[in-house]
Protein backbone atom coordinates (compact mmCIF):
# COMPACT_ATOMS: atom_id res chain seq x y z
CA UNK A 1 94.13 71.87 71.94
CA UNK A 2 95.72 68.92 73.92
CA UNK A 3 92.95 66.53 75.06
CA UNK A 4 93.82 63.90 77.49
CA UNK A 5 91.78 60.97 78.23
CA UNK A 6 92.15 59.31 81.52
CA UNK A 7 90.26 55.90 81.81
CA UNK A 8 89.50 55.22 85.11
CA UNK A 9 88.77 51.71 84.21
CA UNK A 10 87.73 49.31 87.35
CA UNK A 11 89.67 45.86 86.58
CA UNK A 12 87.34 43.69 84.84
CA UNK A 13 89.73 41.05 86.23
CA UNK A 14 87.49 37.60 87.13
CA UNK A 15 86.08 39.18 90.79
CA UNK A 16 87.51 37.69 93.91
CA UNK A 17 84.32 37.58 95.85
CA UNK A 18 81.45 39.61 95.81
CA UNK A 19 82.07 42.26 98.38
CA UNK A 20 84.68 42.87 95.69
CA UNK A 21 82.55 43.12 92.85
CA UNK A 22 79.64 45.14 94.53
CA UNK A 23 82.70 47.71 95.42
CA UNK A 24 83.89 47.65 92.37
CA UNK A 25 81.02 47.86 90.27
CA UNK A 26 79.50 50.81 92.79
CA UNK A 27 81.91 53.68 91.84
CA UNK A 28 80.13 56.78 91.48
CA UNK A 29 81.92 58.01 94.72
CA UNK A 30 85.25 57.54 92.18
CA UNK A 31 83.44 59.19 89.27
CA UNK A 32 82.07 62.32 91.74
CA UNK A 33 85.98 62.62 92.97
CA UNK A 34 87.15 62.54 89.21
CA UNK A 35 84.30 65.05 87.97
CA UNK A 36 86.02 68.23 89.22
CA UNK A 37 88.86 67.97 87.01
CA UNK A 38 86.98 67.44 84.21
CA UNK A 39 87.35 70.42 81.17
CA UNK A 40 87.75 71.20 77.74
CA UNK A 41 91.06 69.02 77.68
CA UNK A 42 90.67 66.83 80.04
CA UNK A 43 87.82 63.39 79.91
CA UNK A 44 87.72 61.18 82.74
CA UNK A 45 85.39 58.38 82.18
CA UNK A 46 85.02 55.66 85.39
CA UNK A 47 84.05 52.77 83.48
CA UNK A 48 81.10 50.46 84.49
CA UNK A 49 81.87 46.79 85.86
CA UNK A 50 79.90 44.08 84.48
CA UNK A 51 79.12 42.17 88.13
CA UNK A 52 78.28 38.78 86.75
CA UNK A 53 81.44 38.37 84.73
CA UNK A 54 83.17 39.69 87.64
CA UNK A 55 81.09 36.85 90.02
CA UNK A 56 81.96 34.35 87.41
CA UNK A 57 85.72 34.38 87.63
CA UNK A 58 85.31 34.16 91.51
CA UNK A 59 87.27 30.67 91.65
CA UNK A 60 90.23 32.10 89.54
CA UNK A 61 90.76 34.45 92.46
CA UNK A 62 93.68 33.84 95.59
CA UNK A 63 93.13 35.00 98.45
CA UNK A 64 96.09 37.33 97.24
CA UNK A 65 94.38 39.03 94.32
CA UNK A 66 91.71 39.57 96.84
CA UNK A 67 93.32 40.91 99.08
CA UNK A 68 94.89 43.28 96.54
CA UNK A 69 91.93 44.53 95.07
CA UNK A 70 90.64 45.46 98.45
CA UNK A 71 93.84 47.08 99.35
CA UNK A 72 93.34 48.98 95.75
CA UNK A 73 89.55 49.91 96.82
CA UNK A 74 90.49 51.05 100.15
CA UNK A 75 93.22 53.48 98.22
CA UNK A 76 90.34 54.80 95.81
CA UNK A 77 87.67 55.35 98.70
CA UNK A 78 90.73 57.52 100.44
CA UNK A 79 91.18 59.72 97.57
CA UNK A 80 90.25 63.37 98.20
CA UNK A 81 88.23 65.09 95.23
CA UNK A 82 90.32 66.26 92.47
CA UNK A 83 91.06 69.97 91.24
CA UNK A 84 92.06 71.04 87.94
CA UNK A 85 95.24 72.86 90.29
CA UNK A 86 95.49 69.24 91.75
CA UNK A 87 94.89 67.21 88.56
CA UNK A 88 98.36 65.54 88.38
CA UNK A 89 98.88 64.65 91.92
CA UNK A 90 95.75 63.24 92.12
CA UNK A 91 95.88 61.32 89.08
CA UNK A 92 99.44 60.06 90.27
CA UNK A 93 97.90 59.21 93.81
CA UNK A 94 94.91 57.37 91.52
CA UNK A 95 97.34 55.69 90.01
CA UNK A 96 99.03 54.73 93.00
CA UNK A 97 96.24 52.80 94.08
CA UNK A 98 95.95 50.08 91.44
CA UNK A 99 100.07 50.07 91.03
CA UNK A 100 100.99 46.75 93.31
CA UNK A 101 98.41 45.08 91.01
């Protein structure tokens, strides 16, 4: 039995403001997309995002990572809900999204 794990793990990165951080730390849209492909060999977990940690690296943060991490949420929130006949060109589109970071 081949069991792959896919961590779906939101960047615990210092957060870049806190539109960020709510967005990041409020994925259970992600998590409801990722639940269909879910089976006996295949785990996605979303992982949660601790919000104050994120808050407190705010003034690490350009205006570039920002920006990034948006662009990287806006890919997510696009994502169509997976399939298991879809699994690998969703997870490549998935991992599409975080890719420029």
């Amino acid at each position: 039995m081949k069991l792959i794990t896919v961590v779906l793990a939101v960047i615990t990165l210092a957060g870049c403001s806190q539109s960020v951080c709510e967005r990041m730390a409020d994925n259970d849209d992600l998590q409801k997309k990722a639940e269909p492909c879910q089976s006996g060999t295949v785990t996605i977990t979303v992982n949660k995002l601790d919000v104050a940690k994120c808050e407190e690296g705010f003034a690490t943060c350009t205006e570039n990572d920002s920006a990034k991490l948006e662009e990287s949420l806006d890919c997510t929130d696009a994502l169509s809900t997976c399939s298991p006949a879809s699994y690998q060109d969703w997870a490549s589109s998935f991992g599409a999204c975080y890719a420029k970071m």
